[in-house]
N, C-alpha and C. Protein backbone atom coordinates (compact mmCIF):
# COMPACT_ATOMS: atom_id res chain seq x y z
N UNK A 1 -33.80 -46.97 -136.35
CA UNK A 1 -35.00 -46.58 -135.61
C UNK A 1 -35.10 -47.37 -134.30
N UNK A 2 -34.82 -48.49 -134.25
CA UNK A 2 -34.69 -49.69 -133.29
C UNK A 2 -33.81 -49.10 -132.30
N UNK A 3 -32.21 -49.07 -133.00
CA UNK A 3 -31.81 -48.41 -131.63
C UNK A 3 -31.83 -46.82 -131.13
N UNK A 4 -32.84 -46.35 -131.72
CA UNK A 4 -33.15 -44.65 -130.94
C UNK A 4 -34.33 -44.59 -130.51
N UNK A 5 -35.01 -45.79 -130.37
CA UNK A 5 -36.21 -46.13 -129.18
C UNK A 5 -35.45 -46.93 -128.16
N UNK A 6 -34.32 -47.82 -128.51
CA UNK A 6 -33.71 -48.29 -127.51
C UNK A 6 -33.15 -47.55 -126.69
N UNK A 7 -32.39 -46.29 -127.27
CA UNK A 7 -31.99 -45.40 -126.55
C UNK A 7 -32.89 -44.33 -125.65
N UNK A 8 -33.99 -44.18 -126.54
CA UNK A 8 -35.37 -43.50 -125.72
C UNK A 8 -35.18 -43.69 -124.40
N UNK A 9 -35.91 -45.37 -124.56
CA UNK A 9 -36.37 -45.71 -123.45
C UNK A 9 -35.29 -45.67 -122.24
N UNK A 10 -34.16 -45.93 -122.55
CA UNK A 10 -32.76 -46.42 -121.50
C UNK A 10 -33.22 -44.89 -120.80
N UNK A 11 -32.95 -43.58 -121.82
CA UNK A 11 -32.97 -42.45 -121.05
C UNK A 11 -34.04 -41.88 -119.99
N UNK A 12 -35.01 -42.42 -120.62
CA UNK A 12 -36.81 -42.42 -119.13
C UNK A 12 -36.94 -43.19 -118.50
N UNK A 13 -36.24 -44.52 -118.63
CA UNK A 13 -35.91 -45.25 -117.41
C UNK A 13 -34.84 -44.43 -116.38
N UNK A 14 -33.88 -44.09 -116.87
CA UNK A 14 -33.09 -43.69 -115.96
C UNK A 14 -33.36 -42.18 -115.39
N UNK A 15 -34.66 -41.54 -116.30
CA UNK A 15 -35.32 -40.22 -115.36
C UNK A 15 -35.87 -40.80 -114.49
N UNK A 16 -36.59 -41.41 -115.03
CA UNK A 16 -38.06 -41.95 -113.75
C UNK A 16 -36.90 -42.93 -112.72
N UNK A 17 -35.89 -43.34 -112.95
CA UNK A 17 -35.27 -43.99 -111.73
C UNK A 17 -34.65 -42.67 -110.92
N UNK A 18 -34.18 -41.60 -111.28
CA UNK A 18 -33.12 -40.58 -110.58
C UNK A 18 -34.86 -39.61 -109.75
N UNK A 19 -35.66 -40.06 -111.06
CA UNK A 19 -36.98 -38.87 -109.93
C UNK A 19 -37.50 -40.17 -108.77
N UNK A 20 -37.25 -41.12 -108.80
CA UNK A 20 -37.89 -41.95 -107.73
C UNK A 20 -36.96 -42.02 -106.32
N UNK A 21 -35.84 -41.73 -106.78
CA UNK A 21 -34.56 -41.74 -105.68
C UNK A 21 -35.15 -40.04 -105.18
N UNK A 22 -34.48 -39.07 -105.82
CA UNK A 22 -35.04 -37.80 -104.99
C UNK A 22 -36.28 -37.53 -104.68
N UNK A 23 -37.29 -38.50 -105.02
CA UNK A 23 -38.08 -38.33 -104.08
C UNK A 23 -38.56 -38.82 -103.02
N UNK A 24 -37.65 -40.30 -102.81
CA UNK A 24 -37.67 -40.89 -101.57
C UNK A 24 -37.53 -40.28 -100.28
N UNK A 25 -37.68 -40.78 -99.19
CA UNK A 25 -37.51 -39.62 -97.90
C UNK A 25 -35.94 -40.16 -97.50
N UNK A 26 -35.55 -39.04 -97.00
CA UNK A 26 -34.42 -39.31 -96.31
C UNK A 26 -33.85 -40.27 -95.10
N UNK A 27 -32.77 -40.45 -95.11
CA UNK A 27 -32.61 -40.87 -93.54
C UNK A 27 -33.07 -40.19 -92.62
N UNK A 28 -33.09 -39.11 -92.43
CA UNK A 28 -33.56 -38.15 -91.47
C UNK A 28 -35.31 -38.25 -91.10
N UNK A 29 -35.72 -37.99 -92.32
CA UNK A 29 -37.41 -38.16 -92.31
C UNK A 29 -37.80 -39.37 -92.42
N UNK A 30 -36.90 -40.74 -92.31
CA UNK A 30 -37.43 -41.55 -92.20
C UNK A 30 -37.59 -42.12 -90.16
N UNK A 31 -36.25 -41.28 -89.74
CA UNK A 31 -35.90 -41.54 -88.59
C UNK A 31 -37.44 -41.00 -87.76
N UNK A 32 -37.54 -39.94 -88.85
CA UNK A 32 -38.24 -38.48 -87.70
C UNK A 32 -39.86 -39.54 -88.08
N UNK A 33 -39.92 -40.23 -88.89
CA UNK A 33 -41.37 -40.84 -89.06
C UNK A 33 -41.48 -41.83 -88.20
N UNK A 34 -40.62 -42.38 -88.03
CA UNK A 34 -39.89 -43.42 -86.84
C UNK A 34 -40.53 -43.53 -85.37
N UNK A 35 -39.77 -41.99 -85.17
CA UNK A 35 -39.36 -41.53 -83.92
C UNK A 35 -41.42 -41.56 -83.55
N UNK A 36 -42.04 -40.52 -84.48
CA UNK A 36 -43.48 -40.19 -84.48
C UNK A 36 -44.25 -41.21 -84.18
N UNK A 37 -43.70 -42.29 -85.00
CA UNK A 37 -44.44 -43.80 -84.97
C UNK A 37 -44.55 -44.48 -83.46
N UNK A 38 -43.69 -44.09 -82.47
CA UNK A 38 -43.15 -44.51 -81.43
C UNK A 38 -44.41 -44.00 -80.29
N UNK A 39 -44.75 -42.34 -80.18
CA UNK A 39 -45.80 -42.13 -79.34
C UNK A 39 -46.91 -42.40 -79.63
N UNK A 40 -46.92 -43.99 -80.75
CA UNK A 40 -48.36 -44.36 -80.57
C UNK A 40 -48.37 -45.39 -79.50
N UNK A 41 -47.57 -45.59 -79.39
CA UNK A 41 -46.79 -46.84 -78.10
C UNK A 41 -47.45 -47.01 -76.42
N UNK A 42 -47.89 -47.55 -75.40
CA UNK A 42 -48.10 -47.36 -74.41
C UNK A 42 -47.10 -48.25 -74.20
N UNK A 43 -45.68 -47.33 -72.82
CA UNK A 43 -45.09 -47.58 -72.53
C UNK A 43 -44.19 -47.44 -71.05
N UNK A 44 -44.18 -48.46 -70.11
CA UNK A 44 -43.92 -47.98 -69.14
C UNK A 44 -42.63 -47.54 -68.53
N UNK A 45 -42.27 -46.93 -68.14
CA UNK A 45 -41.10 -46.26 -68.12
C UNK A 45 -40.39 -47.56 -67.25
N UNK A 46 -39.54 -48.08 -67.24
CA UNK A 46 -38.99 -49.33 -66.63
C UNK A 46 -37.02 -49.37 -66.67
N UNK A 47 -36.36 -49.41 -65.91
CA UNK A 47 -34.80 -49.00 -66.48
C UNK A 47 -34.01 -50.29 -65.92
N UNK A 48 -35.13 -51.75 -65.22
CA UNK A 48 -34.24 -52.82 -65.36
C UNK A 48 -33.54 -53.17 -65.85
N UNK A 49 -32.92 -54.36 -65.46
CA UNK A 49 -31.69 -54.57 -66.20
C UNK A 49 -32.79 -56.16 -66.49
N UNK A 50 -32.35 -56.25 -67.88
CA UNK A 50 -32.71 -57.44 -68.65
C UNK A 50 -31.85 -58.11 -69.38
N UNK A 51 -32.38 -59.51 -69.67
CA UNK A 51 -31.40 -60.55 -70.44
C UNK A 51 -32.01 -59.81 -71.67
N UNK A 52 -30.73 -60.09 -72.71
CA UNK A 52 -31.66 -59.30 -74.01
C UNK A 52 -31.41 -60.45 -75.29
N UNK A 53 -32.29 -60.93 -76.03
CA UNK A 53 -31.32 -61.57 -77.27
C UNK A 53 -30.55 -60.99 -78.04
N UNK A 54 -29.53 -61.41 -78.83
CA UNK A 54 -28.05 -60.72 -79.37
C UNK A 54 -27.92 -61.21 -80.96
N UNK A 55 -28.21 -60.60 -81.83
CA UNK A 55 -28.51 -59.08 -82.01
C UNK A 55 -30.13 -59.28 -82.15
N UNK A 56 -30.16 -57.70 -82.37
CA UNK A 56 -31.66 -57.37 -82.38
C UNK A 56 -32.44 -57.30 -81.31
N UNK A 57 -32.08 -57.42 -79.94
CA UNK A 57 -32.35 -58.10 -78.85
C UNK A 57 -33.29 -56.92 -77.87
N UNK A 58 -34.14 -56.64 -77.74
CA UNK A 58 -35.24 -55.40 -76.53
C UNK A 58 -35.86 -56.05 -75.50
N UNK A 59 -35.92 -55.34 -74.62
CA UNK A 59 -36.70 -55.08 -73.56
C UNK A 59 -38.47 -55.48 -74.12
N UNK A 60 -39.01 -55.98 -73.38
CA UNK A 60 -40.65 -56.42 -73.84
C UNK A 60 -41.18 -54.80 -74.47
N UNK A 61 -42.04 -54.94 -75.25
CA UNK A 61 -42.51 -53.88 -75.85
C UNK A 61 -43.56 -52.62 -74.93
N UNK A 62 -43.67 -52.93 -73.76
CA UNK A 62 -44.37 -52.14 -73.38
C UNK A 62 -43.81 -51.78 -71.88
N UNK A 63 -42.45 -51.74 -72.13
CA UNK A 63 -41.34 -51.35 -71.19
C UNK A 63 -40.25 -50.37 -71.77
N UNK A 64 -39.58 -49.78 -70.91
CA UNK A 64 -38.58 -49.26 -71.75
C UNK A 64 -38.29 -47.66 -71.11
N UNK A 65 -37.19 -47.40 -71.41
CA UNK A 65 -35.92 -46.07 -71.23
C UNK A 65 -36.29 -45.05 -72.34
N UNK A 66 -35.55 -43.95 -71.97
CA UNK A 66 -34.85 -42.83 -73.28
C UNK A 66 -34.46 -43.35 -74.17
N UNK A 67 -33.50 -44.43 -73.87
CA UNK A 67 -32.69 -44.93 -74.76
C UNK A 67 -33.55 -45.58 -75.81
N UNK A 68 -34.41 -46.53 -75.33
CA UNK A 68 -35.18 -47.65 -75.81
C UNK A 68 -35.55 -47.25 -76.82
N UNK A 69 -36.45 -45.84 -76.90
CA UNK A 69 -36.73 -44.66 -78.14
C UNK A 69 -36.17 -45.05 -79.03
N UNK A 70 -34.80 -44.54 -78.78
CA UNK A 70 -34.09 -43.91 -79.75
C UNK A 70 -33.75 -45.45 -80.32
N UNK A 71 -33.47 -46.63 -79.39
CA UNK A 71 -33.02 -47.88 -80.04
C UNK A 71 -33.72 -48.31 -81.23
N UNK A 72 -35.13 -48.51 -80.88
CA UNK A 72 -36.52 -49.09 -81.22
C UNK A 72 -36.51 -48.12 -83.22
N UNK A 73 -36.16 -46.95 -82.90
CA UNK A 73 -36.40 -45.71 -83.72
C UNK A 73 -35.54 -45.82 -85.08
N UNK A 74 -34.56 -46.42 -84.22
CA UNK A 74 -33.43 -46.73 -85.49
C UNK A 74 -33.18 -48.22 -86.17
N UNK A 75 -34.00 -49.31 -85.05
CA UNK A 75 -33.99 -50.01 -85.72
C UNK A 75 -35.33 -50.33 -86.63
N UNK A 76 -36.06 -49.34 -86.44
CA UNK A 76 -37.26 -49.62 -87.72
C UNK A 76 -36.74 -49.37 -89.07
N UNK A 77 -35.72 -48.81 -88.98
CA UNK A 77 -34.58 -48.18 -90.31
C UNK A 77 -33.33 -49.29 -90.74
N UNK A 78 -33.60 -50.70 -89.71
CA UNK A 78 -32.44 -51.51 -90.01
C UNK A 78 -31.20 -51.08 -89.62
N UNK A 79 -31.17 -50.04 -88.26
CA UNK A 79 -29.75 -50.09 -87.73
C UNK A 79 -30.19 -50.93 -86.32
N UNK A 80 -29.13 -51.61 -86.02
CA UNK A 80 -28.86 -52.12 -84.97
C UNK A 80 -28.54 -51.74 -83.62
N UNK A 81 -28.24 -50.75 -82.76
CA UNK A 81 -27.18 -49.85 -81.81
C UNK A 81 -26.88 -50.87 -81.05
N UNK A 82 -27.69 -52.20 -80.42
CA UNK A 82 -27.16 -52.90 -79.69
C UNK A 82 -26.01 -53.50 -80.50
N UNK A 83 -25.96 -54.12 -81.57
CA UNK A 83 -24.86 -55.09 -82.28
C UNK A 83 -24.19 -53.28 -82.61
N UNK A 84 -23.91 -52.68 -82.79
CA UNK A 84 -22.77 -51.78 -83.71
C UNK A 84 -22.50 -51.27 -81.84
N UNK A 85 -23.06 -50.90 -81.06
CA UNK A 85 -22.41 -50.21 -79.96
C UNK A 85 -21.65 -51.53 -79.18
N UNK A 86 -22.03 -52.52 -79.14
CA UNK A 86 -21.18 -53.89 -78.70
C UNK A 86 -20.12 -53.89 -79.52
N UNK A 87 -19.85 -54.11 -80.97
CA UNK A 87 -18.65 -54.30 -81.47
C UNK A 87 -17.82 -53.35 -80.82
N UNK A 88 -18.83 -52.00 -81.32
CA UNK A 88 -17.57 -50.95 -81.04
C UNK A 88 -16.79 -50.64 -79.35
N UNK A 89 -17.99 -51.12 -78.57
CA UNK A 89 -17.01 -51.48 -77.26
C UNK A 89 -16.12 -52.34 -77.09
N UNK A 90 -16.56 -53.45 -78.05
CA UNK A 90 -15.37 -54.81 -77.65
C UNK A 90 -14.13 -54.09 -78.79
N UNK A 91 -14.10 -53.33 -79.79
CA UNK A 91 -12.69 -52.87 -80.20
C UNK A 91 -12.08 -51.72 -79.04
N UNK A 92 -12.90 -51.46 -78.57
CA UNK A 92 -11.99 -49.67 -78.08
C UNK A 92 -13.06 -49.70 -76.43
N UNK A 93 -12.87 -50.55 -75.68
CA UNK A 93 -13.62 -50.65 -74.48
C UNK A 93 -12.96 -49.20 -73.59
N UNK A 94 -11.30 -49.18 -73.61
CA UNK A 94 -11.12 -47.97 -72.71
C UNK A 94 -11.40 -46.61 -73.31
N UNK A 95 -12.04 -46.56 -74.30
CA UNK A 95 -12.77 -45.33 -74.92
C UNK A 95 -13.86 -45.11 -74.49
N UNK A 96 -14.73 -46.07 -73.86
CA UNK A 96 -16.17 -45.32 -73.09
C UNK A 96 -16.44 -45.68 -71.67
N UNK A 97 -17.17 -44.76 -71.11
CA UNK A 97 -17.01 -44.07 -69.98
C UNK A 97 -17.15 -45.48 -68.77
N UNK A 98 -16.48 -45.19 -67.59
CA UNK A 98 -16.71 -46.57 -67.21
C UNK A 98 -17.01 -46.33 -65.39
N UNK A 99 -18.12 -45.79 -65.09
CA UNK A 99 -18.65 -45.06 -63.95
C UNK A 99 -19.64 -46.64 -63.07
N UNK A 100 -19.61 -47.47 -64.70
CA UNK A 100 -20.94 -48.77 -63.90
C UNK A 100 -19.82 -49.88 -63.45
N UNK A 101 -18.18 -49.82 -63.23
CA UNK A 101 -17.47 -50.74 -62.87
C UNK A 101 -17.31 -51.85 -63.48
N UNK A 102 -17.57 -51.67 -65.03
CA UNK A 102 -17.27 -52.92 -65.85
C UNK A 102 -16.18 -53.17 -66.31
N UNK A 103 -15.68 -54.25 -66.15
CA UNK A 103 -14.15 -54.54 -66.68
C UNK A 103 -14.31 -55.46 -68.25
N UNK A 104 -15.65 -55.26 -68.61
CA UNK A 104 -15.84 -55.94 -70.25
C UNK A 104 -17.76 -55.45 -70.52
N UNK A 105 -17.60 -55.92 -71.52
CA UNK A 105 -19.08 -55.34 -72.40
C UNK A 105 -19.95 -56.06 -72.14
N UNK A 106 -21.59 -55.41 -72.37
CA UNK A 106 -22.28 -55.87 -71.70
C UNK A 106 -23.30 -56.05 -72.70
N UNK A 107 -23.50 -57.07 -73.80
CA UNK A 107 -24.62 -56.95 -74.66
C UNK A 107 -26.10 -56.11 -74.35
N UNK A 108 -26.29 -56.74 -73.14
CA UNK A 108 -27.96 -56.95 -72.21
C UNK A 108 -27.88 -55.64 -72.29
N UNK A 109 -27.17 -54.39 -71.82
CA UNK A 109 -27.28 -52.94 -71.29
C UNK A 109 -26.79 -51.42 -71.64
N UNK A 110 -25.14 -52.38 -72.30
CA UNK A 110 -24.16 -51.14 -72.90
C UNK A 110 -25.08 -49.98 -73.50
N UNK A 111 -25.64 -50.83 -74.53
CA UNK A 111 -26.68 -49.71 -75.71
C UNK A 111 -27.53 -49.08 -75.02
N UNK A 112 -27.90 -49.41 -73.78
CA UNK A 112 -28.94 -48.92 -72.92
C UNK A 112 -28.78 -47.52 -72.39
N UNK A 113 -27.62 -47.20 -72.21
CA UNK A 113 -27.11 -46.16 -71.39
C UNK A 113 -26.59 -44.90 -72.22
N UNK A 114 -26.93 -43.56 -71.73
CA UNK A 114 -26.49 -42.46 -72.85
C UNK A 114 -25.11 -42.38 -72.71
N UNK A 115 -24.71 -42.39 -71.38
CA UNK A 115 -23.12 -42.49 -72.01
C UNK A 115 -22.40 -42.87 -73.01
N UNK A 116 -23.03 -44.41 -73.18
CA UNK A 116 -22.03 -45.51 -73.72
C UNK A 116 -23.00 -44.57 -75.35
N UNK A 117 -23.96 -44.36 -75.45
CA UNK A 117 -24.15 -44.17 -76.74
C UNK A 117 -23.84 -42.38 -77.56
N UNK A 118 -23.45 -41.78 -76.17
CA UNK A 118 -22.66 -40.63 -76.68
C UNK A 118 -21.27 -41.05 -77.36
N UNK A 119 -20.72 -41.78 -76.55
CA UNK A 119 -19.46 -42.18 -76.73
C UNK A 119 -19.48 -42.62 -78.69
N UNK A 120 -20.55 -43.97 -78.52
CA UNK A 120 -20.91 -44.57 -79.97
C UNK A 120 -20.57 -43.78 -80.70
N UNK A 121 -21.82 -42.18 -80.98
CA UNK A 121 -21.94 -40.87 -82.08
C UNK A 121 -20.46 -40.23 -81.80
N UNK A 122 -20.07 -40.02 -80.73
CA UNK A 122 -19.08 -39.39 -81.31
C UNK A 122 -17.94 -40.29 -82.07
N UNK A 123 -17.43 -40.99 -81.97
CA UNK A 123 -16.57 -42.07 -82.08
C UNK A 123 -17.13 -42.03 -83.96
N UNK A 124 -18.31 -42.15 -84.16
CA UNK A 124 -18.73 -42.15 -85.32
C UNK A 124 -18.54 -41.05 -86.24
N UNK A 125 -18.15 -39.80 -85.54
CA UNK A 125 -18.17 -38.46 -86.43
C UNK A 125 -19.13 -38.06 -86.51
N UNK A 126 -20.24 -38.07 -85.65
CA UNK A 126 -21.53 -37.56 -85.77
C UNK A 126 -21.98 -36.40 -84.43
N UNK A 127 -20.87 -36.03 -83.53
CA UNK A 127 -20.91 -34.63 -83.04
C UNK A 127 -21.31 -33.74 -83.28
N UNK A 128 -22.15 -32.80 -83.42
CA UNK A 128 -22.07 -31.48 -83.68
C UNK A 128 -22.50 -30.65 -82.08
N UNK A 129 -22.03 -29.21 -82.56
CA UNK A 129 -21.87 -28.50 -81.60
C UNK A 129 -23.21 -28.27 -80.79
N UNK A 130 -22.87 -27.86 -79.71
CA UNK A 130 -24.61 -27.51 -79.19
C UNK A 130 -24.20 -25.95 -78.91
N UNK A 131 -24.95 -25.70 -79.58
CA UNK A 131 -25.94 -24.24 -79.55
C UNK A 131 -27.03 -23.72 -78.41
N UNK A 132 -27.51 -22.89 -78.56
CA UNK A 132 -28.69 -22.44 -78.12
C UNK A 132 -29.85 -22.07 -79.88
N UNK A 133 -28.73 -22.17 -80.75
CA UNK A 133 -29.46 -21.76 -81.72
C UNK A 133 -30.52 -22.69 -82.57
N UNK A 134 -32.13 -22.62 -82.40
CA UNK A 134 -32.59 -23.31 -83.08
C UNK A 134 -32.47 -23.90 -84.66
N UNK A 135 -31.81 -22.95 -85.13
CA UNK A 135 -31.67 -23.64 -86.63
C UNK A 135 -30.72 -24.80 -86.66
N UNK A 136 -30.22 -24.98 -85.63
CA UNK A 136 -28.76 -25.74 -85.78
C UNK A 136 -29.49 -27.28 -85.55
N UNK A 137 -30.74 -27.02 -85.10
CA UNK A 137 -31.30 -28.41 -84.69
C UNK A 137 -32.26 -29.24 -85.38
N UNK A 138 -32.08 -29.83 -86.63
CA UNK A 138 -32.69 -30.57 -87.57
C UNK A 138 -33.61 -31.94 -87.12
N UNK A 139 -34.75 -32.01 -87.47
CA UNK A 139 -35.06 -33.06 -87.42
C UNK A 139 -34.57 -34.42 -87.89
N UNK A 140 -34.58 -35.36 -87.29
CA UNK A 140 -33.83 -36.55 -87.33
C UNK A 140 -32.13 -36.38 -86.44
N UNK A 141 -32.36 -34.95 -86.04
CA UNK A 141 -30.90 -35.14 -85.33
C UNK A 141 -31.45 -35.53 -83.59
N UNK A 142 -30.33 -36.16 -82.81
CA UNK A 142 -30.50 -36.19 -81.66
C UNK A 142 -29.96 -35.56 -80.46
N UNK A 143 -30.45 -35.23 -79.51
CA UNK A 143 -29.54 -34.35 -78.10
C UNK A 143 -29.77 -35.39 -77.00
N UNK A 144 -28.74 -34.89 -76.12
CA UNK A 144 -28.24 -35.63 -74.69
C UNK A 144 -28.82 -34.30 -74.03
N UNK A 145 -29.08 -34.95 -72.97
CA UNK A 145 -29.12 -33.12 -71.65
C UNK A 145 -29.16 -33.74 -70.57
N UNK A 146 -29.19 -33.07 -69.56
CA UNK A 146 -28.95 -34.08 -68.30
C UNK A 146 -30.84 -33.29 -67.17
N UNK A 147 -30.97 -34.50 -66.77
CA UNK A 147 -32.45 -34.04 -65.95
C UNK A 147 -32.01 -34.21 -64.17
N UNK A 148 -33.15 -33.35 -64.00
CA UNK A 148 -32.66 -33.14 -62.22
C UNK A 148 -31.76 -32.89 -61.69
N UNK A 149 -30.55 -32.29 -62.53
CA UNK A 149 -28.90 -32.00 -62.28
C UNK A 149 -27.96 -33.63 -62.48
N UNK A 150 -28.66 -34.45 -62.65
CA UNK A 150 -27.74 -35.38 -62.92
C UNK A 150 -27.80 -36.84 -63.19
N UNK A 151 -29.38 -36.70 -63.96
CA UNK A 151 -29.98 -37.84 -64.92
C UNK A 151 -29.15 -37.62 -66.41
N UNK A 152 -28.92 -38.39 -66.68
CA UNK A 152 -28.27 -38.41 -68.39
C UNK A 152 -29.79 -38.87 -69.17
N UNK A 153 -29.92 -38.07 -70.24
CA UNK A 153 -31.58 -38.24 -71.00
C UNK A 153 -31.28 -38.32 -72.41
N UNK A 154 -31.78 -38.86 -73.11
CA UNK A 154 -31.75 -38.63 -74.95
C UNK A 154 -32.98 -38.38 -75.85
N UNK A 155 -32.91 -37.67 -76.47
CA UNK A 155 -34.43 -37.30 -77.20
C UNK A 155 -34.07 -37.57 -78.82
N UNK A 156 -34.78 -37.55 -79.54
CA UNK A 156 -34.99 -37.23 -81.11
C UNK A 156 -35.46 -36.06 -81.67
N UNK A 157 -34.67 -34.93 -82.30
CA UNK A 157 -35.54 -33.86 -82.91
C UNK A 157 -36.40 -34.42 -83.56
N UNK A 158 -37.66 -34.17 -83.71
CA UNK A 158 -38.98 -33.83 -84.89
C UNK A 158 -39.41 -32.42 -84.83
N UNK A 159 -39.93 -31.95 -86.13
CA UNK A 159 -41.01 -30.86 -86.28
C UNK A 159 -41.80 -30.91 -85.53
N UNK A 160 -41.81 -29.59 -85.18
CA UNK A 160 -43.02 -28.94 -83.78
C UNK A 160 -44.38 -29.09 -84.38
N UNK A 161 -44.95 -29.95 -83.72
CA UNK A 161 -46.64 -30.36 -84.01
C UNK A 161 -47.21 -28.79 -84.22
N UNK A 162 -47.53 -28.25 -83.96
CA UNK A 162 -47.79 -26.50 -83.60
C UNK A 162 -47.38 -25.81 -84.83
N UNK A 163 -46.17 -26.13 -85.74
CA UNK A 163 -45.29 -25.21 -87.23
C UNK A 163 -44.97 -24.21 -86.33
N UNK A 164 -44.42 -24.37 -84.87
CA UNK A 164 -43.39 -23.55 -84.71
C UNK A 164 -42.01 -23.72 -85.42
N UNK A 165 -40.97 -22.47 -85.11
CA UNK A 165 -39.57 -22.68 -85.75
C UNK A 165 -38.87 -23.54 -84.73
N UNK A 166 -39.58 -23.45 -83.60
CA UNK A 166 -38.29 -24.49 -82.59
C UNK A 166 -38.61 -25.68 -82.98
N UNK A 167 -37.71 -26.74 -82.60
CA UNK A 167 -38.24 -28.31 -83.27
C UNK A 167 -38.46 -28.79 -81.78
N UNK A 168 -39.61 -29.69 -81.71
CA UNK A 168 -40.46 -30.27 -81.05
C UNK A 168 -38.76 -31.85 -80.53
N UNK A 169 -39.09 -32.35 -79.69
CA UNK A 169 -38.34 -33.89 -79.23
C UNK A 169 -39.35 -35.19 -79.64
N UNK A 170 -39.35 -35.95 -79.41
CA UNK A 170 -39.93 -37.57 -79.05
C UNK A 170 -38.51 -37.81 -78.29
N UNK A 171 -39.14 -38.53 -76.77
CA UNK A 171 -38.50 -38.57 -76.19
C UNK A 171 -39.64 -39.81 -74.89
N UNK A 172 -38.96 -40.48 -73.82
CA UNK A 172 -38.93 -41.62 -73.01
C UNK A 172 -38.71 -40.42 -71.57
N UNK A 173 -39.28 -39.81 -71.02
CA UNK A 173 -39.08 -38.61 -69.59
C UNK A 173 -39.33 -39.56 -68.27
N UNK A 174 -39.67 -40.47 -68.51
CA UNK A 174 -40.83 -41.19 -67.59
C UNK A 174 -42.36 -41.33 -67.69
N UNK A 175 -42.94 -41.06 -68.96
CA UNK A 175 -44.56 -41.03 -69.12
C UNK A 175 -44.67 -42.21 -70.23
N UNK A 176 -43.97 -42.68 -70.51
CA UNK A 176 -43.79 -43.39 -71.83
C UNK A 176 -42.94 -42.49 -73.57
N UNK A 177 -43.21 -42.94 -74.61
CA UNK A 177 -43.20 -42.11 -75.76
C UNK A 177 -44.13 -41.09 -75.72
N UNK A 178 -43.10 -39.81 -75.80
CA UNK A 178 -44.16 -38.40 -75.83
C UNK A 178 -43.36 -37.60 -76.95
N UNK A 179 -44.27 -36.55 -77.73
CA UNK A 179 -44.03 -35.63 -78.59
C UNK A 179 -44.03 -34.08 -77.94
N UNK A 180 -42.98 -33.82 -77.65
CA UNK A 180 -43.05 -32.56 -76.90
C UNK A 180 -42.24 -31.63 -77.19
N UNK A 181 -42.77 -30.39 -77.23
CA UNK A 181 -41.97 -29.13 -77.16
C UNK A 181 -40.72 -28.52 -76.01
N UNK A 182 -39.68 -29.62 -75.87
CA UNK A 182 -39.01 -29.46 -74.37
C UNK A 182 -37.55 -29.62 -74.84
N UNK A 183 -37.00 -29.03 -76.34
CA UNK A 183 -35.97 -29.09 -76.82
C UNK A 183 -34.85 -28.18 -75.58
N UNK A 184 -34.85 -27.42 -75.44
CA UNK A 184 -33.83 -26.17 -74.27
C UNK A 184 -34.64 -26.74 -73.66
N UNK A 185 -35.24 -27.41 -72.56
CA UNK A 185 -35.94 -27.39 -71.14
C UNK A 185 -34.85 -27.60 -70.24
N UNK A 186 -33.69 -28.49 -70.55
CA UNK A 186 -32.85 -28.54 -69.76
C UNK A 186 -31.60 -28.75 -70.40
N UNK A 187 -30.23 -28.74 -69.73
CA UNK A 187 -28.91 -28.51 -69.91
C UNK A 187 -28.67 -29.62 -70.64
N UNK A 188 -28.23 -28.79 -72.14
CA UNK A 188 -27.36 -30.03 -73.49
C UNK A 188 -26.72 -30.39 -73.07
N UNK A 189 -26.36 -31.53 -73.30
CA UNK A 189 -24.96 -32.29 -73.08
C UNK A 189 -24.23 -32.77 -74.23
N UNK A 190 -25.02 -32.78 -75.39
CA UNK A 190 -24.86 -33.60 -76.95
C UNK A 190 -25.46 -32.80 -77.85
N UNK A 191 -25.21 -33.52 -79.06
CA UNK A 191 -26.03 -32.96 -80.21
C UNK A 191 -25.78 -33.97 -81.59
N UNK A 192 -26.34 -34.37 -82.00
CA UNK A 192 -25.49 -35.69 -82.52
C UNK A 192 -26.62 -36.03 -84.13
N UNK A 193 -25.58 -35.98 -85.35
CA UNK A 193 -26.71 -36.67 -86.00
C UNK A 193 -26.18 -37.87 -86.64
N UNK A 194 -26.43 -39.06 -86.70
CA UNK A 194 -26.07 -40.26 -86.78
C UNK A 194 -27.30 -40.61 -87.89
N UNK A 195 -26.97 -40.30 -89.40
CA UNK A 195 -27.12 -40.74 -90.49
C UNK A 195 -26.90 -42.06 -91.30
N UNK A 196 -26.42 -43.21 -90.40
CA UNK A 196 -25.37 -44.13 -91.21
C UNK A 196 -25.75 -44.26 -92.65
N UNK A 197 -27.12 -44.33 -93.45
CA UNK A 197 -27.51 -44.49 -95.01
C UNK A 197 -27.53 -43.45 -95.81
């Protein structure tokens, strides 16, 4: 009798552990809660160049890029992009793009820039194609597009505030963190979903 309550219990522990896992949120919806968390932010659009601390290292909190978003976004999730996009430049430096005349890596900025962090996702296996087709664009995934013919920009899919089918961005334009419907507004360049958990 002893051990077929022992066995009971082993087996509803291990339901109630497998129902607590599927019902956790995903990487994705944790990103996309992230990303949401971000336009509570007042933030001034700022694209200095700063000393940064290494790792973990930002721009003052009420400053900040496109990039900064997406940095800030992922590290509420415990990823790093400054420490993982630094390693991965100091292994494979002639693999990303080199238009700012650097002859070595740049803790303070690399992560800063969409290039260097297109380069990152793809390098990672986290490419996907760009479409015009909205289904293809999941929340928690991210796009590149280029602004004014030749700003490089990065956004975060989220769900369209509205329950439209198109998915809404959080994104750094120059107004600070905004939640906006401006997924196609301008020319993809990327499409990227970078899951690491």
């Amino acid at each position: 009798m002893t051990d077929l309550f022992r066995c009971s219990f082993v087996f509803f522990a291990c339901v109630l552990a497998c129902r607590a896992e599927t019902d956790a949120p995903s990487f994705a919806e944790r990103l996309v809660q992230a990303a949401l968390e971000r336009v509570k932010h007042m933030v001034r659009y700022d694209p200095a160049y700063v000393v940064l601390d290494y790792p973990n290292g930002d721009v003052p909190a009420d400053t900040g890029v496109c990039t900064d978003e997406v940095i800030r976004s992922y590290r509420a999730l415990g990823i790093d992009l400054q420490r993982l996009v630094h390693e991965d430049m100091k292994r494979a430096f002639a693999s990303y793009p080199k238009q700012w005349g650097l002859s070595s890596t740049d803790k303070n900025i690399d992560h800063r820039r969409v290039p260097n962090l297109q380069t990152f996702f793809k390098r990672r296996g986290a490419s996907l194609p760009i479409t015009q087709n909205v289904a293809d664009y999941l929340p928690g995934d991210l796009i590149t597009c280029t602004v004014a013919g030749k700003l490089p920009h990065i956004a975060i899919v989220v769900p369209a505030a509205d329950g439209s089918t198109t998915p809404w961005i959080v994104h750094n334009i120059g107004q600070g963190p905004k939640h906006e419907s401006r997924l196609f507004e301008f020319p993809l360049t990327g499409h990227y979903r970078y899951h690491p958990h």
